[in-house]
Protein backbone atom coordinates (compact mmCIF):
# COMPACT_ATOMS: atom_id res chain seq x y z
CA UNK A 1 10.53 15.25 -8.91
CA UNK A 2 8.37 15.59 -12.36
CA UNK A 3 10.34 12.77 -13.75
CA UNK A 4 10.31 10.74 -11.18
CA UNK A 5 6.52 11.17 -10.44
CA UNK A 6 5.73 10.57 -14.03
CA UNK A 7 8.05 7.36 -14.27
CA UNK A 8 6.31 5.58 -11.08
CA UNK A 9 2.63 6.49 -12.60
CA UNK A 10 3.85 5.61 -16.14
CA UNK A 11 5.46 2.49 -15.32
CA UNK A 12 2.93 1.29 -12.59
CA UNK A 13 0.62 1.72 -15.37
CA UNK A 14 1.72 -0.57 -17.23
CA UNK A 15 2.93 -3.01 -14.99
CA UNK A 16 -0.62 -3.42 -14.16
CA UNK A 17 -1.87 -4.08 -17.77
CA UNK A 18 0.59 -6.86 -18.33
CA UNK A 19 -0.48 -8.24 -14.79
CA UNK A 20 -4.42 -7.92 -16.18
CA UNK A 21 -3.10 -9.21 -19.61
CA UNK A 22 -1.49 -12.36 -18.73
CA UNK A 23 -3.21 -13.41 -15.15
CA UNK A 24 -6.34 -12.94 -16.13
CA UNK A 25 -9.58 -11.45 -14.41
CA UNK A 26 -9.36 -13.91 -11.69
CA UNK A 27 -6.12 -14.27 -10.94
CA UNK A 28 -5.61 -10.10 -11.24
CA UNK A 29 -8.69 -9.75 -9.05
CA UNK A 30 -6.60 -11.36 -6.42
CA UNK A 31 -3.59 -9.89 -6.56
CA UNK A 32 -4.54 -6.38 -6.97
CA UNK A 33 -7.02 -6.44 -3.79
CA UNK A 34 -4.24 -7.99 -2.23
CA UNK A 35 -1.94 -4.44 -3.59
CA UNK A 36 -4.64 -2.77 -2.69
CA UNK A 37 -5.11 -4.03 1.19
CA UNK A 38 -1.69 -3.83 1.55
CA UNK A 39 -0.62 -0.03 0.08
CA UNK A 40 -3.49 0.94 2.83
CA UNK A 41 -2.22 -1.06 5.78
CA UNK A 42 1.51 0.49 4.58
CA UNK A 43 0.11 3.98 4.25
CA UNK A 44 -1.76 3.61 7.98
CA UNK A 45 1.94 2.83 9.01
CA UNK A 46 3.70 6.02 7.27
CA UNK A 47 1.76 8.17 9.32
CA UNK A 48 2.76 10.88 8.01
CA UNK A 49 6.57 10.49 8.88
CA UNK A 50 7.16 11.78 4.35
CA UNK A 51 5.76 15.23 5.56
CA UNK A 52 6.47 15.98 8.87
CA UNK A 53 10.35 14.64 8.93
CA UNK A 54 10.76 16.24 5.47
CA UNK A 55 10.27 19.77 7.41
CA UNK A 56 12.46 18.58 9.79
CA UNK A 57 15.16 17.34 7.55
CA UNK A 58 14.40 20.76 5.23
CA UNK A 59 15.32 22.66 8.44
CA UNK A 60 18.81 20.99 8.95
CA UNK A 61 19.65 18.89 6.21
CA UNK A 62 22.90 17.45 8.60
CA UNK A 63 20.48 15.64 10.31
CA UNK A 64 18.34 14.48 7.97
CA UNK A 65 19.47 10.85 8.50
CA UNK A 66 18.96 10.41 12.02
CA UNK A 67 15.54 11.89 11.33
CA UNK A 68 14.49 9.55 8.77
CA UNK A 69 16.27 6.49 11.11
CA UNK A 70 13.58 8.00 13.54
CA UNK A 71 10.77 7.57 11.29
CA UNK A 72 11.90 4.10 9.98
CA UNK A 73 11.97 2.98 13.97
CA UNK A 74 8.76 4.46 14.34
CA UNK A 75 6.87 3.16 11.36
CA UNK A 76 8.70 -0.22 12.12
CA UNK A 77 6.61 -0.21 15.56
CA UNK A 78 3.52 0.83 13.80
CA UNK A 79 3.58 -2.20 11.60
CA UNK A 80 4.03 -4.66 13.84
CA UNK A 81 0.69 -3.53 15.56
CA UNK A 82 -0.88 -3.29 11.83
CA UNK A 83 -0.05 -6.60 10.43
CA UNK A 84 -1.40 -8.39 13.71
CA UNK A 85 -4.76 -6.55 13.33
CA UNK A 86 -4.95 -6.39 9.59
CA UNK A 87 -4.10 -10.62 9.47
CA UNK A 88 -7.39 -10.32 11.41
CA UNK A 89 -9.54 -8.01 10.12
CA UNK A 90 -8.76 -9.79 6.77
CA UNK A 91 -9.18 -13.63 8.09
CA UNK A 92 -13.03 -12.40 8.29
CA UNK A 93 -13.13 -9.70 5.51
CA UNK A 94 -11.84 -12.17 2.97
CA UNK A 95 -11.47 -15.66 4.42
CA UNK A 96 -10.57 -17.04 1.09
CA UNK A 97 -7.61 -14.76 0.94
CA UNK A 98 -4.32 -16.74 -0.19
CA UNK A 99 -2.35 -15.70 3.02
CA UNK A 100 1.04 -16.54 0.84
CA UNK A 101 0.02 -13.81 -1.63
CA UNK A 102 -0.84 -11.18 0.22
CA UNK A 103 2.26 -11.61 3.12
CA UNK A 104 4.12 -11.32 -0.32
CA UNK A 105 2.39 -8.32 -1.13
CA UNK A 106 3.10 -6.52 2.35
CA UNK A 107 6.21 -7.23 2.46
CA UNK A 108 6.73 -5.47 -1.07
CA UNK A 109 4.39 -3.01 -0.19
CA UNK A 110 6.21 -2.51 3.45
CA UNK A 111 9.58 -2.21 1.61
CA UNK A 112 8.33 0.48 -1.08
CA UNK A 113 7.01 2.81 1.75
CA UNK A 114 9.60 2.71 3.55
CA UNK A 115 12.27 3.34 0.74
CA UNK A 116 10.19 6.22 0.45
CA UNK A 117 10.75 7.65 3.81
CA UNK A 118 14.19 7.09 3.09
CA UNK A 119 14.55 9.14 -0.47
CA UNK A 120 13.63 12.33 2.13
CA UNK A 121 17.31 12.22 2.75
CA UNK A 122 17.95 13.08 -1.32
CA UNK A 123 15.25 15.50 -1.09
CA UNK A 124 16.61 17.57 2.36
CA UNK A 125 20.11 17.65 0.55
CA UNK A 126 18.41 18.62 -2.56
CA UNK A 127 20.09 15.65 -4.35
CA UNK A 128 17.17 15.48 -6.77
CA UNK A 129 18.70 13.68 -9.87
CA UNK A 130 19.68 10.36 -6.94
CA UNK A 131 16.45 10.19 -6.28
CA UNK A 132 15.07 10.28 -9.93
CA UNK A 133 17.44 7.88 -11.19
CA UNK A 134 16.38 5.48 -7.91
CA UNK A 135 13.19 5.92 -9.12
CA UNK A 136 13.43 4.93 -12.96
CA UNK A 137 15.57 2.12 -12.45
CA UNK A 138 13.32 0.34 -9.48
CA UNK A 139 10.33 1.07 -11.82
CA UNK A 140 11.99 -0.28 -14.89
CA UNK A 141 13.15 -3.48 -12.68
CA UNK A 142 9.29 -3.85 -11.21
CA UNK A 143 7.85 -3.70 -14.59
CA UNK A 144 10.52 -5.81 -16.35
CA UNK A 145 10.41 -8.35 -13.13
CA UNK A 146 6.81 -8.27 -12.65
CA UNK A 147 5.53 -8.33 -16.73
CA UNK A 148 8.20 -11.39 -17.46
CA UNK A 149 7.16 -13.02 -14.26
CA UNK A 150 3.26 -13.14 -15.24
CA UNK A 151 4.05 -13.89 -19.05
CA UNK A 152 6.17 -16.84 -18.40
CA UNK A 153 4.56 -18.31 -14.93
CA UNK A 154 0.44 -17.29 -15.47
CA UNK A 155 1.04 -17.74 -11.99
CA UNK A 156 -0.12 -15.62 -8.78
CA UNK A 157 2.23 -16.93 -6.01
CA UNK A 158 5.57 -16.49 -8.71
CA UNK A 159 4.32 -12.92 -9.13
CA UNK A 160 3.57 -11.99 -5.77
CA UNK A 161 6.92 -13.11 -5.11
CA UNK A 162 8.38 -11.22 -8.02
CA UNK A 163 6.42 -7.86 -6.50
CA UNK A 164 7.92 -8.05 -3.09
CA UNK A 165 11.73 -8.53 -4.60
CA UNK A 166 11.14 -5.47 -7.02
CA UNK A 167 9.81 -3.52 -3.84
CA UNK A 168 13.12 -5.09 -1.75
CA UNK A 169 15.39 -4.03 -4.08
CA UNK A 170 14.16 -0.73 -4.42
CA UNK A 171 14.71 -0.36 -0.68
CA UNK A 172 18.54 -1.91 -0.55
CA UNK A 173 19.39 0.66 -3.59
CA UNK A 174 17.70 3.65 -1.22
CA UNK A 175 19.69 2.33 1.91
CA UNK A 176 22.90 1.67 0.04
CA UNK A 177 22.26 5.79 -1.61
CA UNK A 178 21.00 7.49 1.27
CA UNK A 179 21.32 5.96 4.13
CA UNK A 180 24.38 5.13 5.95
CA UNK A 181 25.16 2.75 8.31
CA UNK A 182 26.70 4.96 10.80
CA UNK A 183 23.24 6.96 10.89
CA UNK A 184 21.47 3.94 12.78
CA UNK A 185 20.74 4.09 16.00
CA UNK A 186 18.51 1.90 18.23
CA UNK A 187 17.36 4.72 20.47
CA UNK A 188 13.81 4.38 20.79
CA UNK A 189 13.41 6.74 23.15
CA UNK A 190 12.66 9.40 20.83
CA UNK A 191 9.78 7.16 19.78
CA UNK A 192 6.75 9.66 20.75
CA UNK A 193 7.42 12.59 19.89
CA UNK A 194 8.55 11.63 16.80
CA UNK A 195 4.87 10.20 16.26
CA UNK A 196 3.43 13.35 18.44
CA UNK A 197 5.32 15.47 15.71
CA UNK A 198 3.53 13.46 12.64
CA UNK A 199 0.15 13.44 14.10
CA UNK A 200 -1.73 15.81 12.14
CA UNK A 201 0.04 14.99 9.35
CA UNK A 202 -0.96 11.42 9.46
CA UNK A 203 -4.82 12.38 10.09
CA UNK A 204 -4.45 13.82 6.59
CA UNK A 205 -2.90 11.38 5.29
CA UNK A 206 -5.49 8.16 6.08
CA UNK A 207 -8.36 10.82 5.56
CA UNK A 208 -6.94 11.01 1.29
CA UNK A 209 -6.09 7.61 2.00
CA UNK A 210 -9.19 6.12 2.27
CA UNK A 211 -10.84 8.82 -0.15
CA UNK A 212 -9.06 7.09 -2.84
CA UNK A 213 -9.17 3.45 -1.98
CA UNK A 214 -12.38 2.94 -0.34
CA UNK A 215 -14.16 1.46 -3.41
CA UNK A 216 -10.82 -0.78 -3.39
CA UNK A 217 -11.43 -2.09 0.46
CA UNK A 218 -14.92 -2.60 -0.04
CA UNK A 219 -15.43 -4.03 -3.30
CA UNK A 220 -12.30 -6.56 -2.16
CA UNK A 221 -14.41 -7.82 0.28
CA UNK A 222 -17.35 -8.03 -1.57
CA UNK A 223 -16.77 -9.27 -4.84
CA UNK A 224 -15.24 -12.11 -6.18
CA UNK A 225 -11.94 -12.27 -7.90
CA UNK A 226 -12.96 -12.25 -11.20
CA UNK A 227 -15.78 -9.79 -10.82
CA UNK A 228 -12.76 -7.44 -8.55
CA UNK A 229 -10.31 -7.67 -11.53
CA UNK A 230 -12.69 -6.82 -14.13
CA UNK A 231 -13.22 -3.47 -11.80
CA UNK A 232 -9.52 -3.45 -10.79
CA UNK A 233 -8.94 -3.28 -14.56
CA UNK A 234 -11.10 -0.96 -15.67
CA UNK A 235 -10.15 1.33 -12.50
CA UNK A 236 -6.47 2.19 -14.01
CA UNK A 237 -7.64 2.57 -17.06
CA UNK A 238 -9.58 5.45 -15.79
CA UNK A 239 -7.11 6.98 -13.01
């Protein structure tokens, strides 16, 4: 878990100098309020599912992957609402948005959330070193895809693409790990009280949520891009 957690914040780190380095205010300022708008709209959508099926799962670890299929169905449902109102709320937040960018960006940001759900399988079966080596390697590939993407290309549409295929990837090696195909099922009848069961936990979670990127939302939809990536910047420098 140490490794893992300091691989994602070490890597992500630096992933998002190169992007500053070689994009350039303007082009940064896009793309990271575009990360930005999207990690929220995919954190609104976990709702809670990491916590409360990871007590399930912890409980009886036989079932962890029908509980995590659960939360995948559920959070599937959940984004479908969320990326019809967010497309809105964001047509008059930022109406110069590029809407290729940022459908680029959810996408990747979609996939990496929901990988995440998924690596509660390692965790219930206290397979810890599969989920630190998933972990490494998909942050090695995002910084390796995402830094060579910007360096060659300067451009924002190539690395937006290059984001969401890191974040893809990362969830086909989680599926092909941890999840297996005969754990599926279509049964959405356990749909509410699986989100019933995550309710308080997802409270929590958009409360820290938006305590940590509300200077993100609102200075995205205030500032221009240049003025956002010169804050964007200097923001991970600090954190």
């Amino acid at each position: 878990m140490l490794l893992s957690t300091g691989a994602r914040m070490g890597v992500g780190m630096l992933t998002f100098v190169l992007l500053a380095r070689f994009l350039g205010p303007a082009s940064y300022g896009v793309i990271a309020t575009a990360i930005a708008y999207a990690t929220f709209t995919s954190l609104l959508t976990d709702f809670g599912f990491t916590l409360s099926i990871l007590r399930k799962a912890a409980a009886d670890p036989d079932q962890s992957e029908g509980y995590v299929w659960q939360a995948l169905q559920a959070k599937a449902v959940l984004t479908l609402g969320a990326a019809c109102l967010g497309a809105l709320i964001l047509w008059f937040l930022v109406p110069n948005a590029d809407p290729l960018v940022y459908g680029l960006v959810f996408i990747g940001a979609l996939a990496y959330s929901s990988a995440d759900i998924i690596m509660i399988c390692a965790r219930a079966r206290r397979r810890f070193l599969v989920e630190t080596k998933l972990v490494i390697a998909s942050s090695l590939i995002m910084l390796l895809l995402l830094g060579s993407t910007a360096a060659i290309t300067r451009d924002i549409t190539m690395t937006a693409t290059a984001f969401a295929c890191s974040r893809l990837l990362y969830l086909a090696l989680a599926v092909a790990a941890l999840l297996p195909f005969d754990a599926v099922d279509l049964d959405f009848s356990h749909l509410g009280q699986t989100l019933k069961d995550s309710f308080s936990f997802a409270c929590d979670h958009i409360l820290t949520a938006l305590s940590t990127q509300a200077d993100l939302l609102i200075f995205g939809a205030l500032l221009v891009a240049h003025d956002i990536g010169i804050y964007q910047a200097g923001a991970r420098l600090v954190q």
